[in-house]
PDB file of N, CA and C in Angstrom:
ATOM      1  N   UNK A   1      44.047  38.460 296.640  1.00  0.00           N
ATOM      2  CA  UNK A   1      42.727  38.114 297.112  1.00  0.00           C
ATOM      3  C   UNK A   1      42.847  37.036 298.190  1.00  0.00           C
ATOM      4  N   UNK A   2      42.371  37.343 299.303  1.00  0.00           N
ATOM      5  CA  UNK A   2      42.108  36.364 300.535  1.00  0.00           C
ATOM      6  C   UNK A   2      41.595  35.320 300.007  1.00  0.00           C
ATOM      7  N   UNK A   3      40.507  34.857 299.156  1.00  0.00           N
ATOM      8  CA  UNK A   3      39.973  33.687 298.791  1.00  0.00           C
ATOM      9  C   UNK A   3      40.490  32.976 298.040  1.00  0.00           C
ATOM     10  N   UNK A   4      41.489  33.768 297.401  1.00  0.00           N
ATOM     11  CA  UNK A   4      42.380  32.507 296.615  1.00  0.00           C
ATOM     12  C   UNK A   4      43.532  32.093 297.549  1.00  0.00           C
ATOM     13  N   UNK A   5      44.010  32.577 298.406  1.00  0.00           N
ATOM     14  CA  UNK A   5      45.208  32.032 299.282  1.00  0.00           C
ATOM     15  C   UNK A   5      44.520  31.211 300.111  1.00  0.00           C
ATOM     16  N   UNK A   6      43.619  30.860 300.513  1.00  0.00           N
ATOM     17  CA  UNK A   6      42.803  30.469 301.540  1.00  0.00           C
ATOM     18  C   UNK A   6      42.097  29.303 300.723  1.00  0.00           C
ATOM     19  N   UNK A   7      42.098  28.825 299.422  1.00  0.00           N
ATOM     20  CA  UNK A   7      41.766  27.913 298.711  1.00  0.00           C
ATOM     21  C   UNK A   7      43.391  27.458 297.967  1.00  0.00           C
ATOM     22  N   UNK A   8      43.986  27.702 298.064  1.00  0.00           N
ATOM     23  CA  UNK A   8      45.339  27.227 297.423  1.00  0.00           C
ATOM     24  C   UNK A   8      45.490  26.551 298.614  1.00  0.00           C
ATOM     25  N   UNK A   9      45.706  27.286 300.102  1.00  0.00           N
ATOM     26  CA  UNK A   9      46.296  26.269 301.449  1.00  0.00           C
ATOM     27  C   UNK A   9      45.112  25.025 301.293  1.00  0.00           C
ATOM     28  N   UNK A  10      43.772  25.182 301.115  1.00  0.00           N
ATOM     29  CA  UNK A  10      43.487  24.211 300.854  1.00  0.00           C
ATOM     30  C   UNK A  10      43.780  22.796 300.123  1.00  0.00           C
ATOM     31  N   UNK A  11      43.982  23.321 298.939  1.00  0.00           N
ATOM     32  CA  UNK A  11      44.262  22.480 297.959  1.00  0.00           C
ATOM     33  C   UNK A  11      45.420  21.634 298.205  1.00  0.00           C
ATOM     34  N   UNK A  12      46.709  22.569 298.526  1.00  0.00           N
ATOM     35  CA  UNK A  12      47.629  21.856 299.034  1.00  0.00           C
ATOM     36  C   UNK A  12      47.325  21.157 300.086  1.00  0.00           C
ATOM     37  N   UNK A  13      46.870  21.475 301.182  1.00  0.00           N
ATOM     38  CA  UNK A  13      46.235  20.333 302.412  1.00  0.00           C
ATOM     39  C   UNK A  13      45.483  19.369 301.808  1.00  0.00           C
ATOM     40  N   UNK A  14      44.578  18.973 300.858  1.00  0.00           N
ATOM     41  CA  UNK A  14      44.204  17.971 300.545  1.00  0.00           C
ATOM     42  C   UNK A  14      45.255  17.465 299.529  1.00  0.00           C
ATOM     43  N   UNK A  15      45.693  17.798 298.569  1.00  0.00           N
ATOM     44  CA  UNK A  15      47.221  17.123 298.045  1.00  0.00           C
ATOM     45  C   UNK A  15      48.237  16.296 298.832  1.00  0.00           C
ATOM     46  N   UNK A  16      48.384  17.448 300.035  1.00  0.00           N
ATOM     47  CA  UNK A  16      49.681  16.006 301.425  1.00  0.00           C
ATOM     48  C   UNK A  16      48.312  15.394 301.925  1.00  0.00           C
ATOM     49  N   UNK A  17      47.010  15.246 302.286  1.00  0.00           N
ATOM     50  CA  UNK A  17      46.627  14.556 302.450  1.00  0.00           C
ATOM     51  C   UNK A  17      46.163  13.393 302.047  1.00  0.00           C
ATOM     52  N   UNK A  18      46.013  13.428 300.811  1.00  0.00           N
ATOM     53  CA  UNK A  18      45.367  12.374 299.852  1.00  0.00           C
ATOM     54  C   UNK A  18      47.209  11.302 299.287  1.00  0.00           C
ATOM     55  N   UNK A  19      48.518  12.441 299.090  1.00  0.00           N
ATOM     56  CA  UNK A  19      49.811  11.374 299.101  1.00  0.00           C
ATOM     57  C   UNK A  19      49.792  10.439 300.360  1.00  0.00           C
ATOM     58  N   UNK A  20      49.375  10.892 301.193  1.00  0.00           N
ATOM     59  CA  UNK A  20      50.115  10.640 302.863  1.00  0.00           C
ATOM     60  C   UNK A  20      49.180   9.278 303.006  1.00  0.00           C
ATOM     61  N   UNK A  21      47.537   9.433 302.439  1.00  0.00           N
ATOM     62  CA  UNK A  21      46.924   7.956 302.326  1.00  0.00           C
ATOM     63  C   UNK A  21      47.604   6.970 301.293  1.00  0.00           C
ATOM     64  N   UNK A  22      48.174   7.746 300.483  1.00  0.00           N
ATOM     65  CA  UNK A  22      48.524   6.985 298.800  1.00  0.00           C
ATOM     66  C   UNK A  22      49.894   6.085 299.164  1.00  0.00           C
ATOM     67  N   UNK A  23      50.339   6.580 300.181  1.00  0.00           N
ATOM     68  CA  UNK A  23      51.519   5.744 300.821  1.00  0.00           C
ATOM     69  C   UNK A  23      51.486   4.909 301.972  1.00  0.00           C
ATOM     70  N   UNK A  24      50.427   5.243 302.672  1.00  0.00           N
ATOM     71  CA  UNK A  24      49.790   4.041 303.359  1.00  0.00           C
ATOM     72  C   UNK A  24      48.858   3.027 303.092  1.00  0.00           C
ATOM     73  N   UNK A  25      48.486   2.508 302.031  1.00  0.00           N
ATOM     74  CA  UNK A  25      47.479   1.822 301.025  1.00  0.00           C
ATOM     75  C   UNK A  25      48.087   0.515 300.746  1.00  0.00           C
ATOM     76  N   UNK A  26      48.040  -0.262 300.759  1.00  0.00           N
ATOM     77  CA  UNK A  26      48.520  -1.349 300.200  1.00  0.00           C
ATOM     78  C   UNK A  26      48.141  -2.315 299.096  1.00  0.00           C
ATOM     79  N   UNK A  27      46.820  -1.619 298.579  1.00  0.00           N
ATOM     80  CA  UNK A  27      45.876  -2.020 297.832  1.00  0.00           C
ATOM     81  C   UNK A  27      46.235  -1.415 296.605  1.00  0.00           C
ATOM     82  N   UNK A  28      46.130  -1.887 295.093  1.00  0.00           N
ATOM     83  CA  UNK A  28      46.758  -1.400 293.926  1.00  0.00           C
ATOM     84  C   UNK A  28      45.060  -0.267 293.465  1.00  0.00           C
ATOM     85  N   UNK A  29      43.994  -0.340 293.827  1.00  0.00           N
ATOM     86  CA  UNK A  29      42.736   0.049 292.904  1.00  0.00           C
ATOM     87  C   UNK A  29      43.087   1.457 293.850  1.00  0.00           C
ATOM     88  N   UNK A  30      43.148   1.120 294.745  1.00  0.00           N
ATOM     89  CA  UNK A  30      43.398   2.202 295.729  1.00  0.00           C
ATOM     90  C   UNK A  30      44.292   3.397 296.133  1.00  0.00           C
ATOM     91  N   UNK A  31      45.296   2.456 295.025  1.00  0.00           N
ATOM     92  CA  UNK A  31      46.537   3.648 295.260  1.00  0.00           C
ATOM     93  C   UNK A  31      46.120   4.156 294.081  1.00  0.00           C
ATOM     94  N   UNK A  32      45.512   4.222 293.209  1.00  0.00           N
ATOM     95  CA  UNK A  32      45.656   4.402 291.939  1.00  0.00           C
ATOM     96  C   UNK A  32      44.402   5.503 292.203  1.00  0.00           C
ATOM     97  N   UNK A  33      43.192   4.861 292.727  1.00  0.00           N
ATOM     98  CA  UNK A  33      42.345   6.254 293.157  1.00  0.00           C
ATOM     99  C   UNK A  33      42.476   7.197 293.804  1.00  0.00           C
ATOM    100  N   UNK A  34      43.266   7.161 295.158  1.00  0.00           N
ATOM    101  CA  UNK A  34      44.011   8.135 295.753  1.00  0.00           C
ATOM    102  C   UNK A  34      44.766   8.443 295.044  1.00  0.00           C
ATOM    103  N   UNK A  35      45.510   8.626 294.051  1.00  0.00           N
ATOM    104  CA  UNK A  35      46.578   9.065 293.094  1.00  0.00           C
ATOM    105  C   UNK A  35      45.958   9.780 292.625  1.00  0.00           C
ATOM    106  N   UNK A  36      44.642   9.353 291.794  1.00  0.00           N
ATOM    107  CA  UNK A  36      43.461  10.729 290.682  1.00  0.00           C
ATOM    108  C   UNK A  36      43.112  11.590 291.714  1.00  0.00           C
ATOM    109  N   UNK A  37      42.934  11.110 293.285  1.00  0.00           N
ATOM    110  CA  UNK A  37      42.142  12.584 294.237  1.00  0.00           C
ATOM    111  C   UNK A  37      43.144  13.738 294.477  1.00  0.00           C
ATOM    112  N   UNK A  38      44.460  13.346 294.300  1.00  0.00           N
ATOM    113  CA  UNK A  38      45.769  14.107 294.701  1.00  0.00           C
ATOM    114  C   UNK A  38      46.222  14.878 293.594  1.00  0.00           C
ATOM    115  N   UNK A  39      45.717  14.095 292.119  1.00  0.00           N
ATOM    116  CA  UNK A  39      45.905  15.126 290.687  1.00  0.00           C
ATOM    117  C   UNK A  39      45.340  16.113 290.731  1.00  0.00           C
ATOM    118  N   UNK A  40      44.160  15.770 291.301  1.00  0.00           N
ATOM    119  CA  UNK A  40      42.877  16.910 291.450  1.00  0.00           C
ATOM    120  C   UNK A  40      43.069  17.870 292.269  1.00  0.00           C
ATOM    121  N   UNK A  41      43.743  17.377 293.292  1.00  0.00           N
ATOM    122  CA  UNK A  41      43.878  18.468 294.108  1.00  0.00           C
ATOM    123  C   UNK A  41      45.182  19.191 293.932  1.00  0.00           C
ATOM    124  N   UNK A  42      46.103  18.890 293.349  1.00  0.00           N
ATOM    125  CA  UNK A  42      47.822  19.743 292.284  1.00  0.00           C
ATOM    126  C   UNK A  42      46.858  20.285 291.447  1.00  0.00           C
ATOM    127  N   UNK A  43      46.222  19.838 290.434  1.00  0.00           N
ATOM    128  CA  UNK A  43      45.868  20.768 289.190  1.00  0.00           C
ATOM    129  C   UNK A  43      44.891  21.648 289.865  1.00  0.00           C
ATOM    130  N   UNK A  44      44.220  21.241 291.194  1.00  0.00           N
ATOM    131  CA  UNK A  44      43.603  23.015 291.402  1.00  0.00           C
ATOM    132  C   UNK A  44      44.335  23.714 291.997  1.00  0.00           C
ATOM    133  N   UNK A  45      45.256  23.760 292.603  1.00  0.00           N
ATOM    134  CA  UNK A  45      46.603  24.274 293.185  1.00  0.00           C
ATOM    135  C   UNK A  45      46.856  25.074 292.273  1.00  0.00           C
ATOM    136  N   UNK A  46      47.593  24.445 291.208  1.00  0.00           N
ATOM    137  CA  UNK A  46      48.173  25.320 289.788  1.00  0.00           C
ATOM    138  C   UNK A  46      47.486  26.381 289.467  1.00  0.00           C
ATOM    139  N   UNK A  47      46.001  25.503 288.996  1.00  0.00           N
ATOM    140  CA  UNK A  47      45.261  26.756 288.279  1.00  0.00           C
ATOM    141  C   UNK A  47      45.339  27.798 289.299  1.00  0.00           C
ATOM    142  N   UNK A  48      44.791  27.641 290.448  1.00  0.00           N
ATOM    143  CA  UNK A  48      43.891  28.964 291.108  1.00  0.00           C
ATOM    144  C   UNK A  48      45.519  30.163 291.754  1.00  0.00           C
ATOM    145  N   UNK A  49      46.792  29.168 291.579  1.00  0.00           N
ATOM    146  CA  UNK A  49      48.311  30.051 291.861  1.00  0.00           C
ATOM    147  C   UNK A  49      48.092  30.861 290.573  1.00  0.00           C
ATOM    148  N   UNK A  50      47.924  30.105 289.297  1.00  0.00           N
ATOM    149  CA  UNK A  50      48.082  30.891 288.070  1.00  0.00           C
ATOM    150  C   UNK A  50      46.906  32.139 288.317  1.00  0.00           C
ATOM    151  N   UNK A  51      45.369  31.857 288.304  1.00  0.00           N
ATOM    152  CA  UNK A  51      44.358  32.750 288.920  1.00  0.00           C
ATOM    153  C   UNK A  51      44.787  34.108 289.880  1.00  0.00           C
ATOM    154  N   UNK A  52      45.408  33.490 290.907  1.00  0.00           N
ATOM    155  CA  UNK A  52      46.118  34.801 292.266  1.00  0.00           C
ATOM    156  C   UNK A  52      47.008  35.559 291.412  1.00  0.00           C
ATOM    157  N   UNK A  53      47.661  34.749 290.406  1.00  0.00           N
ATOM    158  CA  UNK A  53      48.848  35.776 290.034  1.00  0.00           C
ATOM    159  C   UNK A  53      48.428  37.465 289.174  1.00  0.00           C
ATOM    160  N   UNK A  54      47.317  36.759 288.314  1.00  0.00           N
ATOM    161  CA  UNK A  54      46.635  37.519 288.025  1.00  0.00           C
ATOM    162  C   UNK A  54      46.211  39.047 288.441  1.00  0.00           C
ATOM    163  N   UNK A  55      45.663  38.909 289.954  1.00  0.00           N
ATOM    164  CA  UNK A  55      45.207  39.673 290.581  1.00  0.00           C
ATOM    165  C   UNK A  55      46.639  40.493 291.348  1.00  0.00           C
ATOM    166  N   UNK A  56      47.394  40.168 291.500  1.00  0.00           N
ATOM    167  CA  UNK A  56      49.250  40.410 292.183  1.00  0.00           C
ATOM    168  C   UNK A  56      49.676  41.425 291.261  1.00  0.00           C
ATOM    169  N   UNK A  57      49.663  40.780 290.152  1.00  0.00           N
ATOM    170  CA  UNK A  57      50.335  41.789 289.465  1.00  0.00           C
ATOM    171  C   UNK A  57      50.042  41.719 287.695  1.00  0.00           C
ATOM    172  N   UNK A  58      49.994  42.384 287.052  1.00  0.00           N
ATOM    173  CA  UNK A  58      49.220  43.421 286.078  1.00  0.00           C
ATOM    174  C   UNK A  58      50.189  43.804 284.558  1.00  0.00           C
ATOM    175  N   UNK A  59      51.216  42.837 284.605  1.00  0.00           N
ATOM    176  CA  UNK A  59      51.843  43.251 283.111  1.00  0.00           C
ATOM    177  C   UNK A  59      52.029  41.871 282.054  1.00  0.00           C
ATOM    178  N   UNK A  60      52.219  41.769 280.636  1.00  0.00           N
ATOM    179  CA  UNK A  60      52.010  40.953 279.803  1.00  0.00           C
ATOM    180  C   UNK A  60      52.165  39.645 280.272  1.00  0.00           C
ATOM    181  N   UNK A  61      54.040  39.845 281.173  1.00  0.00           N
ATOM    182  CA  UNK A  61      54.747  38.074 281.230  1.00  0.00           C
ATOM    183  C   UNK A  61      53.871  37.590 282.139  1.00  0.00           C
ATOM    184  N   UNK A  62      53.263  38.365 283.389  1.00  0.00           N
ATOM    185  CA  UNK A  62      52.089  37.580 284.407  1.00  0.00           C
ATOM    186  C   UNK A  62      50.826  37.049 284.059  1.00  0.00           C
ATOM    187  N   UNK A  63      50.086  37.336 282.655  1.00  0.00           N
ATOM    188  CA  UNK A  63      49.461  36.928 281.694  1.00  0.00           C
ATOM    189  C   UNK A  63      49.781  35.896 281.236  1.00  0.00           C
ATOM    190  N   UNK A  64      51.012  35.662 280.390  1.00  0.00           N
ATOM    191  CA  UNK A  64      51.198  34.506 279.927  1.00  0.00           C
ATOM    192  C   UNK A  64      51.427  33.206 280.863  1.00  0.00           C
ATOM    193  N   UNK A  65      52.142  33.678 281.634  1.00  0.00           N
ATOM    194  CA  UNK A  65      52.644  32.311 282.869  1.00  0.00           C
ATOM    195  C   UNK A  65      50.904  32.056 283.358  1.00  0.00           C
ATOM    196  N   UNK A  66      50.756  33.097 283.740  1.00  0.00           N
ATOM    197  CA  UNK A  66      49.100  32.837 284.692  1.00  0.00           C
ATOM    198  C   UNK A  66      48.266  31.965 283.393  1.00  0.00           C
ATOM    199  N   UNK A  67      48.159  32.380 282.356  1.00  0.00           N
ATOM    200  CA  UNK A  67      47.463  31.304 281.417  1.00  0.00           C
ATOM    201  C   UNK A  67      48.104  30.232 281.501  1.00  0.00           C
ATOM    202  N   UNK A  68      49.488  29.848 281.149  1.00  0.00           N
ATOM    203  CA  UNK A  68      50.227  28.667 281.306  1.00  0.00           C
ATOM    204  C   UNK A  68      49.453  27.308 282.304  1.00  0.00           C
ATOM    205  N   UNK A  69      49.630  28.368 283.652  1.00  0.00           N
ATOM    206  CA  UNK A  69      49.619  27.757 284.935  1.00  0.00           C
ATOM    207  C   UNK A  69      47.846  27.155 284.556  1.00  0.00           C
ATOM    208  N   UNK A  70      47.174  28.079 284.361  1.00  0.00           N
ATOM    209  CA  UNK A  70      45.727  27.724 284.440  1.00  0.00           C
ATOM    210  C   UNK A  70      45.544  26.555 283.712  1.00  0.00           C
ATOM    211  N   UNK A  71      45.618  26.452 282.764  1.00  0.00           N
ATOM    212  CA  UNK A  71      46.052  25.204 281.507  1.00  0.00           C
ATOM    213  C   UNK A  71      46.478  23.671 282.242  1.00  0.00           C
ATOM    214  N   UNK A  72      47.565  24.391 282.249  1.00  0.00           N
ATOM    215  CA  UNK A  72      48.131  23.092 283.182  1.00  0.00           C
ATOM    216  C   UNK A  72      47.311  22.542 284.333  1.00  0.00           C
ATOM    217  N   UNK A  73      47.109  23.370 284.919  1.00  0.00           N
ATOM    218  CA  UNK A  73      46.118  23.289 286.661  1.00  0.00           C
ATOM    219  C   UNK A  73      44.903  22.643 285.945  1.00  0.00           C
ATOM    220  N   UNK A  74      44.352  23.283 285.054  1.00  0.00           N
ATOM    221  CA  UNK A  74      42.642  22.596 285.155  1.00  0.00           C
ATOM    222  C   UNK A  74      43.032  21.227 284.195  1.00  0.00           C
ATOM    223  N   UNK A  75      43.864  21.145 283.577  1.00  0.00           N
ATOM    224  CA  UNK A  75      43.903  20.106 282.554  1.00  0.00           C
ATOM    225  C   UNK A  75      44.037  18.636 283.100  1.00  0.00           C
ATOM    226  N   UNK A  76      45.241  18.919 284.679  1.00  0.00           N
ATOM    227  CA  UNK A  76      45.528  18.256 285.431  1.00  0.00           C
ATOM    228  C   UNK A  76      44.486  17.794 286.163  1.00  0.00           C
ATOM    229  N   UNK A  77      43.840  19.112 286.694  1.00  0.00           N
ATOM    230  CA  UNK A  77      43.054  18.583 287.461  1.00  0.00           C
ATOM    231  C   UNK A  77      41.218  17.392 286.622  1.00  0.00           C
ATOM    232  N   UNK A  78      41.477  17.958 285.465  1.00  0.00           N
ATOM    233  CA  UNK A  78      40.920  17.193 284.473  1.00  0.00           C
ATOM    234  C   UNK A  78      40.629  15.482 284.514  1.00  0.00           C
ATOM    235  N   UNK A  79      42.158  15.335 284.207  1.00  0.00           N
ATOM    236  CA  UNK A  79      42.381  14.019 283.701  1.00  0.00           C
ATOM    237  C   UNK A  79      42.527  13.409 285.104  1.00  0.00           C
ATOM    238  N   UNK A  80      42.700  14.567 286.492  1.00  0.00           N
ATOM    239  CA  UNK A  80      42.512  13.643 287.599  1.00  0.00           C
ATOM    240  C   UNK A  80      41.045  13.195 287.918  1.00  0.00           C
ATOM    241  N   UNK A  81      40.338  13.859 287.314  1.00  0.00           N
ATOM    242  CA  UNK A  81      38.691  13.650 287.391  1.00  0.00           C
ATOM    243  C   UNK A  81      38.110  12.253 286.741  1.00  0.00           C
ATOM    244  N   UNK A  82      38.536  12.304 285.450  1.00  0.00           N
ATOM    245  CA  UNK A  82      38.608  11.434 284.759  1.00  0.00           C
ATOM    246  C   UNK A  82      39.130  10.025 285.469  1.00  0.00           C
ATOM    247  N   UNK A  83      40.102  10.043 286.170  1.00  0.00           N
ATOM    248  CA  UNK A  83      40.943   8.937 286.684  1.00  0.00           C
ATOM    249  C   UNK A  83      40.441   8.461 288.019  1.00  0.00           C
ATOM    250  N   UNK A  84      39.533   9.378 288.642  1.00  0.00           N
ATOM    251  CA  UNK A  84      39.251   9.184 289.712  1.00  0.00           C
ATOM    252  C   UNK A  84      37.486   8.220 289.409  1.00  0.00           C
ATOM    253  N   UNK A  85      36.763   9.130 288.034  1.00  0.00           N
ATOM    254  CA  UNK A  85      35.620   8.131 288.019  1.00  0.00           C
ATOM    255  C   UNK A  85      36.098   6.884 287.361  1.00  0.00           C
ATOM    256  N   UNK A  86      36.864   6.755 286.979  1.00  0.00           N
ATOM    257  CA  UNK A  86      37.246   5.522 286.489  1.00  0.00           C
ATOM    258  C   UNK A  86      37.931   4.487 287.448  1.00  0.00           C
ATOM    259  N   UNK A  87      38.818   4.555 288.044  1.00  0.00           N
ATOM    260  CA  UNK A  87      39.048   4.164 289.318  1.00  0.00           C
ATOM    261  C   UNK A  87      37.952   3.804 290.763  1.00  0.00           C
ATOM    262  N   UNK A  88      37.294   4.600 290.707  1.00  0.00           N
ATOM    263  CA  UNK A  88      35.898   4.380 291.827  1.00  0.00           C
ATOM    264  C   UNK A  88      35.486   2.986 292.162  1.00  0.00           C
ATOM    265  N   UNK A  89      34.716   2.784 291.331  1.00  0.00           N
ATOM    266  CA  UNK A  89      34.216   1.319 291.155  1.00  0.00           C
ATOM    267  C   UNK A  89      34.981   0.175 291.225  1.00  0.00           C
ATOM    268  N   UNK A  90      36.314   0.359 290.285  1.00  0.00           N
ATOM    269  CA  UNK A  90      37.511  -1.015 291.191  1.00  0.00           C
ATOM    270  C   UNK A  90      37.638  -0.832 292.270  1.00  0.00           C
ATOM    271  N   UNK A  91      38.268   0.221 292.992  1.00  0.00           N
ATOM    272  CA  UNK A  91      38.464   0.379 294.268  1.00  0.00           C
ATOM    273  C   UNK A  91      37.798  -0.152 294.845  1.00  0.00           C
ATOM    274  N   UNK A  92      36.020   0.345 294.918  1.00  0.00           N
ATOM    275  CA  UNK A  92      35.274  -0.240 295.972  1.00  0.00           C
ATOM    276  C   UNK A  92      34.923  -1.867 295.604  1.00  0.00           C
ATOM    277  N   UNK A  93      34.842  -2.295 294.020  1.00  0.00           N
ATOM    278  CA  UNK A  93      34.916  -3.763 294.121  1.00  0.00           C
ATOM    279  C   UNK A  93      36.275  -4.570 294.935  1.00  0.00           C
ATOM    280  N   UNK A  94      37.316  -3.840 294.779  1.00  0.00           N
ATOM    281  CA  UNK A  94      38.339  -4.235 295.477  1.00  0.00           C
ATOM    282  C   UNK A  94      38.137  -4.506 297.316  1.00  0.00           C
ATOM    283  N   UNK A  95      37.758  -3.549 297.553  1.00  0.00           N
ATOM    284  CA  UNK A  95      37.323  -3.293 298.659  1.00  0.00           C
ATOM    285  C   UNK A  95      36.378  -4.491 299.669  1.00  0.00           C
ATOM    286  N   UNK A  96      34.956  -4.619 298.294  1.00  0.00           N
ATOM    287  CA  UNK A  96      34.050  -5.749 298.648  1.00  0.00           C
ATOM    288  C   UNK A  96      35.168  -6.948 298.555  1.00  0.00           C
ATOM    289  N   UNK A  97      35.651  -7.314 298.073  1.00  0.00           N
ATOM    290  CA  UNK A  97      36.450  -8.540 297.743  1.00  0.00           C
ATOM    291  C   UNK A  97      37.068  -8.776 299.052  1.00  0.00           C
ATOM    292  N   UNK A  98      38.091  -8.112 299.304  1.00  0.00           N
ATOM    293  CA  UNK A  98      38.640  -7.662 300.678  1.00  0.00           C
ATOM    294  C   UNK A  98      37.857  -8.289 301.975  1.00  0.00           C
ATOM    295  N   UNK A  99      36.959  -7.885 301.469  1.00  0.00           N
ATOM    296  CA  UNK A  99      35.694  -7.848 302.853  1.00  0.00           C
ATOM    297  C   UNK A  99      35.586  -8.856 302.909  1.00  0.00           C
ATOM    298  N   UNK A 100      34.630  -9.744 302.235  1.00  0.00           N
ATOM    299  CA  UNK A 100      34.540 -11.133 301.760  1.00  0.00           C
ATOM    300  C   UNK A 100      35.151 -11.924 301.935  1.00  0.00           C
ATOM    301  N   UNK A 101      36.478 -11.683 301.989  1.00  0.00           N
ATOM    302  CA  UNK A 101      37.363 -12.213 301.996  1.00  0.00           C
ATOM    303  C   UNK A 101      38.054 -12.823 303.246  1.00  0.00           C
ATOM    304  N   UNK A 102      37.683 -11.905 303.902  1.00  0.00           N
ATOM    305  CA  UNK A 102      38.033 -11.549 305.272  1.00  0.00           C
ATOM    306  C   UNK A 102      36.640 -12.506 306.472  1.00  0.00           C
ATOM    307  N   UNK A 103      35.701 -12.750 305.847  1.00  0.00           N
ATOM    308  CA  UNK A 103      34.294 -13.680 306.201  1.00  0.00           C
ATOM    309  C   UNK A 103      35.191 -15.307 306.581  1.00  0.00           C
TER     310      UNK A 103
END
């Protein structure tokens, strides 16, 4: 399916994009939130590879791996959700501080 290859290149493009900030950051709230946006964007990677495989090809072992993968992918992308609302709010208090700081 075109729409899943075309959302996987996505995913991966926001994955090197969101490391590539996570290594230019110098800020700890920050690396740590860019870290949950980059989980998020691997665990939808996973799932929606496990998803394509699906549609590729059609016998038991591509079933099991493709569940595997999905598992993994959304679970990941889960706890990157989780990490990312939790992270939010330091960041940007970090951020104000910064600012302030900078007055």
């Amino acid at each position: 399916m075109p729409v899943f290859v075309i959302l996987i290149t996505f995913s991966v493009g926001f994955y090197l994009f969101y490391k590539i900030k996570f290594f230019r950051t110098k800020r700890p709230m920050e690396r740590k939130w860019l870290s949950a946006k980059s989980s998020m964007a691997l665990g939808l990677f996973v799932a929606l590879f496990g998803i394509n495989q699906l549609f590729l090809f059609q016998t038991a072992t591509t079933y099991i791996i493709s569940a595997v993968f999905m598992i993994i992918g959304l679970l990941s992308a889960w706890n990157g959700f989780r990490a990312y609302r939790y992270f939010l709010p330091l960041a940007a208090d970090e951020a104000d501080h910064l600012r302030q700081a900078r007055l």
